[in-house]
Protein backbone atom coordinates (compact mmCIF):
# COMPACT_ATOMS: atom_id res chain seq x y z
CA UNK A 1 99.71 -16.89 -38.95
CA UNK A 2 97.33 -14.53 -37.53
CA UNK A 3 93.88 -14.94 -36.82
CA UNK A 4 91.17 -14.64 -39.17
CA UNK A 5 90.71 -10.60 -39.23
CA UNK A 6 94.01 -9.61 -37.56
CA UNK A 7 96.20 -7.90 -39.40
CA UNK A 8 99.79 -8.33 -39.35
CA UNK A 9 102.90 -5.99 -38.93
CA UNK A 10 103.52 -6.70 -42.82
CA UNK A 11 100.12 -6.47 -43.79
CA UNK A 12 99.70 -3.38 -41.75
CA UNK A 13 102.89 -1.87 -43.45
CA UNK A 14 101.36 -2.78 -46.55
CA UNK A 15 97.70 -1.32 -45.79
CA UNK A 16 99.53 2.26 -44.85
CA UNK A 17 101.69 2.41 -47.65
CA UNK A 18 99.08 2.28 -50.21
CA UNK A 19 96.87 4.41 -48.02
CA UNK A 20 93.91 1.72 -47.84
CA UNK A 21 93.42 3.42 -44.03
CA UNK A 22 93.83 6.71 -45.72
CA UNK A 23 90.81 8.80 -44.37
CA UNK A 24 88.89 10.10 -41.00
CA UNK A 25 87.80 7.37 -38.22
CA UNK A 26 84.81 7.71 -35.65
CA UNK A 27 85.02 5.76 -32.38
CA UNK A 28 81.96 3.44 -32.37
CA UNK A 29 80.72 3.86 -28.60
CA UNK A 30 78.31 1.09 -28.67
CA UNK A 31 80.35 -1.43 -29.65
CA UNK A 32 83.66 -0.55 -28.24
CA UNK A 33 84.69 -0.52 -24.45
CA UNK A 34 87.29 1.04 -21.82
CA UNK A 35 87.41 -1.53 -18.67
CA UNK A 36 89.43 -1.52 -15.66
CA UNK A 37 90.78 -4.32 -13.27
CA UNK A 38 92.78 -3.55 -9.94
CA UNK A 39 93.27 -5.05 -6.68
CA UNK A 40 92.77 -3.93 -3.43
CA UNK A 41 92.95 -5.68 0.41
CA UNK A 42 96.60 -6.57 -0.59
CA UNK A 43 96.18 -7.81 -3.55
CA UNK A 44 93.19 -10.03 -2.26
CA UNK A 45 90.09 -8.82 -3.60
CA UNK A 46 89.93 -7.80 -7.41
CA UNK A 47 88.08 -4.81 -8.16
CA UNK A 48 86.55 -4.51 -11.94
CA UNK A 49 84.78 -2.30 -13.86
CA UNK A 50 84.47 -0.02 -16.97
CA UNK A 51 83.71 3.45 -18.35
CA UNK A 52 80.48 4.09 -20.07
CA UNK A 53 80.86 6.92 -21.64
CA UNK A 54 83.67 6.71 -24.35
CA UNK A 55 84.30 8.59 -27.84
CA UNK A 56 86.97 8.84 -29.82
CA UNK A 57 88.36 9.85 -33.43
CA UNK A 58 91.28 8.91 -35.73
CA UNK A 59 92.82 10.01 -39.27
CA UNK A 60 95.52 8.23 -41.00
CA UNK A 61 97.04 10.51 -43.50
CA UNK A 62 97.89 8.61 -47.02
CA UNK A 63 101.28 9.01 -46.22
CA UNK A 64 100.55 6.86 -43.56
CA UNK A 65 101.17 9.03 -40.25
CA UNK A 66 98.17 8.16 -37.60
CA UNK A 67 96.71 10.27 -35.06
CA UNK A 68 93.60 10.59 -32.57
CA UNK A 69 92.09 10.69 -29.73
CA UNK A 70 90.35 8.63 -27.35
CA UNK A 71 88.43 10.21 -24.42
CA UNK A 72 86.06 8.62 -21.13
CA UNK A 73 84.17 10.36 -18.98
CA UNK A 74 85.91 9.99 -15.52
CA UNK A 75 82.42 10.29 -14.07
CA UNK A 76 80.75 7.27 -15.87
CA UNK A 77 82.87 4.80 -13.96
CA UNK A 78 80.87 2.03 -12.99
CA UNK A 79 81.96 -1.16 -11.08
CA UNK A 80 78.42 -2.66 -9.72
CA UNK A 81 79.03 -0.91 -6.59
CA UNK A 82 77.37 2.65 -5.86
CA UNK A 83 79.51 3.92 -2.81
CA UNK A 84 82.80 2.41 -4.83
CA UNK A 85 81.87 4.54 -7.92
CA UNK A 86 81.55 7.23 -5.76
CA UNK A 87 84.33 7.51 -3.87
CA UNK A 88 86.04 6.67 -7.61
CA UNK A 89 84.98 9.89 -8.48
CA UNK A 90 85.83 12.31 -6.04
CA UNK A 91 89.12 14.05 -4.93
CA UNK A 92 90.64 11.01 -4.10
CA UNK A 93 90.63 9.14 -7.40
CA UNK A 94 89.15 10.65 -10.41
CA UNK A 95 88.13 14.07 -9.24
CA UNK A 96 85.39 13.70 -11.38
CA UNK A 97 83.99 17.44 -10.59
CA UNK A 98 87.18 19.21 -11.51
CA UNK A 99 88.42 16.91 -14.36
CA UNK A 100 85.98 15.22 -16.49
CA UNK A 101 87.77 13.39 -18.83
CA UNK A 102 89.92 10.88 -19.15
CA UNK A 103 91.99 11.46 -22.37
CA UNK A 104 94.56 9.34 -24.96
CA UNK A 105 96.29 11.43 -27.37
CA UNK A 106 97.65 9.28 -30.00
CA UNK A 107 100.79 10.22 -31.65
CA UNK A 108 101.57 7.20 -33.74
CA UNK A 109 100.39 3.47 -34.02
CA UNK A 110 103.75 1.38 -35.67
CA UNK A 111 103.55 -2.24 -36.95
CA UNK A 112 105.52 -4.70 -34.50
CA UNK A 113 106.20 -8.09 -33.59
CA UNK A 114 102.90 -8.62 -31.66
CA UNK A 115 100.82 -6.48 -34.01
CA UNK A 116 101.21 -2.66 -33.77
CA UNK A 117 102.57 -0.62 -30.90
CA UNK A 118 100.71 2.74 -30.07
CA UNK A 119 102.79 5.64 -28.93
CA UNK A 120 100.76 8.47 -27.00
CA UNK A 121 100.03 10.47 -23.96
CA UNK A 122 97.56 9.46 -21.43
CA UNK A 123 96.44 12.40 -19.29
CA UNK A 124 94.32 12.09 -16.39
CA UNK A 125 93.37 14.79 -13.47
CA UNK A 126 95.37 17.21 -15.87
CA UNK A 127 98.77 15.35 -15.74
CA UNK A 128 99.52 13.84 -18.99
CA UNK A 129 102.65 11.30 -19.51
CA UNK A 130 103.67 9.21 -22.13
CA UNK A 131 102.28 5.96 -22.95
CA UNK A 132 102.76 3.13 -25.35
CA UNK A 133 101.29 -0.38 -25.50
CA UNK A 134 100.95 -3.23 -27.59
CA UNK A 135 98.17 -3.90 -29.25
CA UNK A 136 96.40 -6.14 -31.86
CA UNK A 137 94.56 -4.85 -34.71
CA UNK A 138 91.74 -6.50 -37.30
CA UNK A 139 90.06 -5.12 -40.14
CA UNK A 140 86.61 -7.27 -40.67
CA UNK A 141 85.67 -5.22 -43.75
CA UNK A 142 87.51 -2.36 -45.69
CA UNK A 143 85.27 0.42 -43.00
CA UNK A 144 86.08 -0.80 -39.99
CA UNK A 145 88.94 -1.47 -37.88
CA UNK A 146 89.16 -2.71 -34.20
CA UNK A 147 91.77 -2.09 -31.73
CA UNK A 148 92.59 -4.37 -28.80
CA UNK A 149 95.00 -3.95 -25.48
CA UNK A 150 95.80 -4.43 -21.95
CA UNK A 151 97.60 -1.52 -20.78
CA UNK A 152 99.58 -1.53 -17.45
CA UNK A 153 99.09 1.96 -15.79
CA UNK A 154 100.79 2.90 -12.64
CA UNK A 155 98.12 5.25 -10.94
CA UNK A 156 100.19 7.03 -8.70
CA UNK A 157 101.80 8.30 -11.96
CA UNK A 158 98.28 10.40 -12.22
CA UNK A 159 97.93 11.55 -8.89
CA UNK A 160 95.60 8.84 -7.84
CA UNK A 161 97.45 7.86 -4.03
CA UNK A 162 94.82 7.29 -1.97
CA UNK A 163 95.88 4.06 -0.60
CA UNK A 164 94.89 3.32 3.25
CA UNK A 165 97.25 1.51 5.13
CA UNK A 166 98.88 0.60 1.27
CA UNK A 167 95.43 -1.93 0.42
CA UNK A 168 95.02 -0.74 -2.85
CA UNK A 169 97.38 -1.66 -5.90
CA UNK A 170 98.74 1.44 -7.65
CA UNK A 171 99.33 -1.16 -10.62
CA UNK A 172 95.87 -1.34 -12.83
CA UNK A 173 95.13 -3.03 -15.97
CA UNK A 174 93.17 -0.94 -18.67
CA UNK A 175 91.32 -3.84 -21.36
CA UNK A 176 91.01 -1.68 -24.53
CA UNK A 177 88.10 -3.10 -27.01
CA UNK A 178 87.99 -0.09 -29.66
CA UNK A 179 85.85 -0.67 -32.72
CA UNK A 180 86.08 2.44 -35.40
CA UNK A 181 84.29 3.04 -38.48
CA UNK A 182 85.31 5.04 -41.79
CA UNK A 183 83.89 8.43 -41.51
């Protein structure tokens, strides 16, 4: 059984089929966030942080098809660490000047064993690849609906290399807390 709130791969089957998601979704900034987790120093030293600028809209068609878009601001990294952030958002990571967002195309979200399974493309300093994760999802009330992940993301996929001396993990871990509300 599911926790209280989550819905299930039936019950999500269920909620598309009689369009009760039907309709236009807004990405609640306030209450949702994008968070990061590396390591660096060979694996040694974990590095955290988050994004704080994130938006981010959503339709589900009656017919059931899903779509959206979630997007950060590359520049409002922020791990508690000025000179960290900043070298995070120049040419060697993020590029920050050049390519200001972060974005998540969704193509489809599909009910699965461990809740849904979102199929996209991620693209970040212009290169986009495909992407799909696991995720749970919970409906507290009929206008809202909340998203949650960890997504494995190999940076090197993006361009991101800079690695001296190979200290830095190219392996990250993206923590997904996305809270949208009917439009």
């Amino acid at each position: 059984m599911a926790p209280a709130g989550q819905v299930t791969a039936s019950e999500l089957q269920a909620m598309l089929k009689d369009s009760a998601l039907a309709g236009t979704w807004t990405l609640d900034p306030a209450r949702s966030s994008v968070e990061l987790r590396s390591k660096s120093m060979w694996g040694l030293a974990p590095v955290k942080g988050s994004f704080r600028e994130v938006a981010g809209t959503g339709t589900v068609s009656p017919d059931g098809q899903v779509s959206g878009t979630v997007t950060v601001a590359a520049a409002s990294v922020d791990t508690k660490l000025a000179k960290r952030d900043a070298h995070l958002r120049s040419a060697d990571f993020f590029d920050s000047g050049n390519h200001a967002h972060i974005t998540f195309r969704v193509d489809r979200i599909s009910p699965s064993s461990r809740g849904v399974t979102v199929v996209g493309d991620l693209t970040v300093r212009d290169r986009t690849r495909p992407l799909s994760f696991d995720a749970t999802l919970s409906t507290p009330g009929t206008d809202e609906v909340r998203l949650d992940a960890e997504v494995q993301v190999d940076r090197s996929d993006y361009g991101l290399t800079w690695s001296p001396m190979r200290m830095a993990s190219m392996r990250n871990t993206i923590t997904l807390h996305l809270v949208f509300t009917r439009s």
